[in-house]
Protein backbone atom coordinates (compact mmCIF):
# COMPACT_ATOMS: atom_id res chain seq x y z
CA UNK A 1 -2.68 -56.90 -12.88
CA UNK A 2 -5.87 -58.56 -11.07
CA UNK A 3 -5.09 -60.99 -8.25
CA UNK A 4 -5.79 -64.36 -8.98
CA UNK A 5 -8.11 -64.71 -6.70
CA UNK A 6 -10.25 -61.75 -8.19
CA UNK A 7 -12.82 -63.78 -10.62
CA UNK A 8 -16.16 -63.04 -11.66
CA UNK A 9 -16.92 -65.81 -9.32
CA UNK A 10 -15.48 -64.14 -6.45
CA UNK A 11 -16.84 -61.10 -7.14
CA UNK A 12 -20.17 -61.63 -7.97
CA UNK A 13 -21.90 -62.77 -5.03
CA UNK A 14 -20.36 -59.34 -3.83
CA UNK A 15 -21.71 -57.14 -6.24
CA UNK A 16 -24.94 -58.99 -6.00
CA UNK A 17 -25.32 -58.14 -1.89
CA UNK A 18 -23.99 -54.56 -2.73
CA UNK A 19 -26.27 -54.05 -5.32
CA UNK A 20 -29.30 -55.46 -3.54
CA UNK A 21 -29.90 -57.66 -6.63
CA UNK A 22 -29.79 -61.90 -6.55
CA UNK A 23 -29.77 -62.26 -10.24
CA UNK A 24 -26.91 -59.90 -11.43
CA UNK A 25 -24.41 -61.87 -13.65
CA UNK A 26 -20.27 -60.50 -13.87
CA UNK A 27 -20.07 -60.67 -17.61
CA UNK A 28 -15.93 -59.28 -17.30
CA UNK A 29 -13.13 -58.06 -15.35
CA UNK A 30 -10.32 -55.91 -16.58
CA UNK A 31 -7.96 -53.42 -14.59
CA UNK A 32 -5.47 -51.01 -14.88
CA UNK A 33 -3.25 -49.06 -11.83
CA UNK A 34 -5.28 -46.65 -9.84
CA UNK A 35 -2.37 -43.96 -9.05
CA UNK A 36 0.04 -42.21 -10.81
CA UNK A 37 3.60 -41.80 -9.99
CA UNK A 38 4.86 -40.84 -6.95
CA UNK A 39 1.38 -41.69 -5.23
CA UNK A 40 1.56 -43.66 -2.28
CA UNK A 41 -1.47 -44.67 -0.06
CA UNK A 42 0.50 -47.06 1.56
CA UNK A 43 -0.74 -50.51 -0.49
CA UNK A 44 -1.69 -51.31 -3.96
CA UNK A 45 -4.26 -50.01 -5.69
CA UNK A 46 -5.67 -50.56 -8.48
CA UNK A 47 -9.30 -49.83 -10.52
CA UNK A 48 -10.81 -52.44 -11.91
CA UNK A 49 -13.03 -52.05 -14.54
CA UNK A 50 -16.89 -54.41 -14.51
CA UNK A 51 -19.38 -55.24 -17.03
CA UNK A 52 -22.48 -56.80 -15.59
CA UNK A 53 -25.98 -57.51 -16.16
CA UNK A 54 -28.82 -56.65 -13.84
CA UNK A 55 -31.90 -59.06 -13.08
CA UNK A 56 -33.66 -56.85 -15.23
CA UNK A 57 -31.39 -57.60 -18.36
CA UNK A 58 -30.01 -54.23 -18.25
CA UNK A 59 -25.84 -54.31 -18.45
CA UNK A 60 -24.19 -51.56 -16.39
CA UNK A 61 -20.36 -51.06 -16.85
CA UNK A 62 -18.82 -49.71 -13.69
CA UNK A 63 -15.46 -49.00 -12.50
CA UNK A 64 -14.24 -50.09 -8.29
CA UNK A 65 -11.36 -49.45 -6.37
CA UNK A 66 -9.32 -52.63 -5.07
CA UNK A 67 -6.96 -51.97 -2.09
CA UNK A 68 -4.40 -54.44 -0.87
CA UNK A 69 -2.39 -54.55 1.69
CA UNK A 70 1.46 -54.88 0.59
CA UNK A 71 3.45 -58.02 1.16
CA UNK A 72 4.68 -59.01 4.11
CA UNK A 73 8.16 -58.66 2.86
CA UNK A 74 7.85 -55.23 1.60
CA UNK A 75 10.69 -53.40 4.00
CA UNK A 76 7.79 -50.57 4.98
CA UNK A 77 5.25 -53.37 5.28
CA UNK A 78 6.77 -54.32 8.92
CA UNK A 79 5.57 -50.91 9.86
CA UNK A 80 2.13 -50.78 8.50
CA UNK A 81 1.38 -54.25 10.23
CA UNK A 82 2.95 -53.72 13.65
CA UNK A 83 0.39 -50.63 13.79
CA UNK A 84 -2.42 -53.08 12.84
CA UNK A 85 -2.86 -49.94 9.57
CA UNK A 86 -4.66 -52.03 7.30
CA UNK A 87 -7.06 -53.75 10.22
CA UNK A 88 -7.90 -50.23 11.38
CA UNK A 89 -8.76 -49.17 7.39
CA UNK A 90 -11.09 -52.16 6.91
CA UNK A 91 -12.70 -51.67 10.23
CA UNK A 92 -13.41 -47.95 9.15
CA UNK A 93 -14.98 -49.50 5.62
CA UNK A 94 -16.93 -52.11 7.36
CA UNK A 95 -18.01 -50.97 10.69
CA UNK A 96 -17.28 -47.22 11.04
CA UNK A 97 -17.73 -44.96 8.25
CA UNK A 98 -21.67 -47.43 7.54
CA UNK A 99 -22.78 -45.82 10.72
CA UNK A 100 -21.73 -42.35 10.40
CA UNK A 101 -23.44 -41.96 7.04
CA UNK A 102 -26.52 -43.40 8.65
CA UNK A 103 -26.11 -40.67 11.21
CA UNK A 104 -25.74 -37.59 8.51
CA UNK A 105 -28.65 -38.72 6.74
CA UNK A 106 -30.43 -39.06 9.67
CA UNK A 107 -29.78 -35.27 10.02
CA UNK A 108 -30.37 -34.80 6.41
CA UNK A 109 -27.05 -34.36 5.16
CA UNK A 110 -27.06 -36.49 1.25
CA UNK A 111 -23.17 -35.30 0.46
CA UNK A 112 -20.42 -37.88 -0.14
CA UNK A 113 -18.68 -38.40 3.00
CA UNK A 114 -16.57 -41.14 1.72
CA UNK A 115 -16.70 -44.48 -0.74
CA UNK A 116 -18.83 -47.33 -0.42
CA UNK A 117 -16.98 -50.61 0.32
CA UNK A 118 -18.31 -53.32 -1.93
CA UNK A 119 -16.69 -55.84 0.43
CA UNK A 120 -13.85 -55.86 2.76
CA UNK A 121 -11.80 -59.15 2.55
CA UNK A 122 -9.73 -59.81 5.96
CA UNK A 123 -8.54 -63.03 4.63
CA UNK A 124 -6.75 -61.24 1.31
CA UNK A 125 -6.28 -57.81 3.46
CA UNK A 126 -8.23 -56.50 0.78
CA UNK A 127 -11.21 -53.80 0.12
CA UNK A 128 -13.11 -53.14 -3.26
CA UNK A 129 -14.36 -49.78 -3.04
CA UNK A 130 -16.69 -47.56 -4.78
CA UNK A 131 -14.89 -45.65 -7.53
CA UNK A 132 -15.53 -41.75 -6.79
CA UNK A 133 -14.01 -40.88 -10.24
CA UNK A 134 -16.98 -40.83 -12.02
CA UNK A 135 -18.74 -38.18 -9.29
CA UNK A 136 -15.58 -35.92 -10.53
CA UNK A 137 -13.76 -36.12 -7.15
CA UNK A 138 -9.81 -35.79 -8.24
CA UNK A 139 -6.86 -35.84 -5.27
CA UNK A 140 -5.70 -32.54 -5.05
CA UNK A 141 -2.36 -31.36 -6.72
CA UNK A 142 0.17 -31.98 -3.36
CA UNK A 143 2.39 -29.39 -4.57
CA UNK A 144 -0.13 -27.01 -5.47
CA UNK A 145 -2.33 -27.67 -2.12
CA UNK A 146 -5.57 -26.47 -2.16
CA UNK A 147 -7.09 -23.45 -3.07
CA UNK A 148 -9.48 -21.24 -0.61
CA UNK A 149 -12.70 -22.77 -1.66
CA UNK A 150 -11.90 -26.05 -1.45
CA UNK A 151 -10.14 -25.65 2.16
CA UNK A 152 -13.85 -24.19 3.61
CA UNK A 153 -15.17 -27.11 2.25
CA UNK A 154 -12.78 -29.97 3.59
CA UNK A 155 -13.25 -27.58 6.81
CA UNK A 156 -17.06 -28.11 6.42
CA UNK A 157 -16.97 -31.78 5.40
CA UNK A 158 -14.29 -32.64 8.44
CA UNK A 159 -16.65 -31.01 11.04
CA UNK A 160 -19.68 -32.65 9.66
CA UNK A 161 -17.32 -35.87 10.05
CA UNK A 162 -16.79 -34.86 13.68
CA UNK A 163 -20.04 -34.52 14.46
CA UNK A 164 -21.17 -37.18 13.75
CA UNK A 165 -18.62 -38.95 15.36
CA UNK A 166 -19.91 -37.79 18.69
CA UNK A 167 -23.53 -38.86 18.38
CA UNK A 168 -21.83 -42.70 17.04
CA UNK A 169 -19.89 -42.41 20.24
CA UNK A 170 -22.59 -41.50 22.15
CA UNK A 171 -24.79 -44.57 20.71
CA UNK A 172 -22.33 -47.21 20.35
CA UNK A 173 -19.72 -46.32 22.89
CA UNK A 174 -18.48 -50.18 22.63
CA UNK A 175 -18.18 -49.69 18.76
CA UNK A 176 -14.96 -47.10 18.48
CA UNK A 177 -13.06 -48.97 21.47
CA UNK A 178 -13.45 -52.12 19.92
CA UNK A 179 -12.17 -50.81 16.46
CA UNK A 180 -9.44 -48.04 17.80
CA UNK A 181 -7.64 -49.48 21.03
CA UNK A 182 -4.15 -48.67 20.02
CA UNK A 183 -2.91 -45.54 18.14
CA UNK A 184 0.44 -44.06 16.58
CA UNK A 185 1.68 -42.99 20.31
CA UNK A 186 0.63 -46.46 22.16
CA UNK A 187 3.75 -46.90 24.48
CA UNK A 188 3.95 -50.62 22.98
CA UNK A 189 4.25 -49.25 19.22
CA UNK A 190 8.40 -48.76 18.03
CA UNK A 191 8.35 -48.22 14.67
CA UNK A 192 7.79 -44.87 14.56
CA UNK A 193 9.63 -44.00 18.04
CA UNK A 194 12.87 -42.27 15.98
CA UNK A 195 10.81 -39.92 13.93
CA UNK A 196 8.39 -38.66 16.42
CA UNK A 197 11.56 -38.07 18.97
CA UNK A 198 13.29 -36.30 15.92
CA UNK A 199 10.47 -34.10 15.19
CA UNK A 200 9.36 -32.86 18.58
CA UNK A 201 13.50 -32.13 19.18
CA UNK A 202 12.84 -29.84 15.88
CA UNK A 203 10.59 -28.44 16.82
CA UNK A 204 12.10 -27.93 20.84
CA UNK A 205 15.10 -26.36 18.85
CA UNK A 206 12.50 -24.25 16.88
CA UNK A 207 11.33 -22.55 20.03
CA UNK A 208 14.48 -21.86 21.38
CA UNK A 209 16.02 -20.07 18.61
């Protein structure tokens, strides 16, 4: 279930930046999947599950997100990699999404925009993420969709996101070029050529009839 890679030793020195604390000792490591059935979010991921002990002596158990790119020979893989997908994620954990929640609290906005990112790993295309389980955040049923309430508040949230966008624009204009040169309708992307083609003839065939 864990990489091999993925030791207390590894992950320690991590935790210990993260958690602003040079004498905090990984006492274990244990995981188990992080999605159900029929979940994709186009890599593995899985929720790994921490014991370890503060300078103070105090032993927290926590629970983190690990998300890994898939394999190289996965057939969908080829996709995800010629649209640089999981360079673009890890760039949003480690440059972008820092910034914008600087910028909200600036303003005075405390909500949870999005999780932490304990590390991002470019040489394992890997992230360990903050676990949001435990604040009660739950995906919502993609059958079901969401109710009223919690539309007006993704609404809310997303504009918030938006907004602060802009002023990171604004102050770091070198910052979102740098990290979002390309996108899904670059001329030089293929992968995805037959779908869009096939949906926008839909949807030409839609307005006709």
């Amino acid at each position: 279930m864990l990489p091999t890679w993925l030791t207390a030793a590894y992950l320690q020195p991590r935790l210990r930046a993260y958690c602003q604390d040079d004498r905090l000792q990984v006492l274990r490591i244990w995981a188990k999947p992080a999605t159900g059935k029929g979940e994709n979010f186009v890599g593995v991921m899985t929720r790994i599950y921490v014991d370890y002990q503060l300078g103070d002596g105090s032993v927290v158990n926590k629970t983190y997100i690990v998300k890994q790119a898939l394999s190289a020979e996965v057939p969908q893989a080829e996709v995800f990699f010629e649209y640089e997908l999981y360079t673009r994620e890890m760039d949003m954990y480690e440059f972008i999404l820092p910034k914008l929640k600087e910028l909200l609290q600036e303003a005075g906005l405390d909500q949870k925009l999005t999780a932490d990112a304990i590390t991002v790993d470019r040489e394992y295309n890997t992230m360990i993420l903050e676990d949001l389980a435990p604040y009660k955040f739950v995906n919502a049923d993609r059958v079901k969709q969401l109710d009223m309430a919690h539309t007006e508040l993704t609404l809310e949230m997303l504009a918030k996101f938006h907004a602060a966008s802009i002023v990171l624009q604004e102050r770091h204009p070198n910052l979102l070029t740098k990290c979002f040169y390309t996108h899904f309708f670059s001329r030089d992307k293929k992968a995805y050529s037959v779908v869009f083609a096939g949906l926008f003839k839909a949807f030409l065939r839609f307005i006709d009839g």
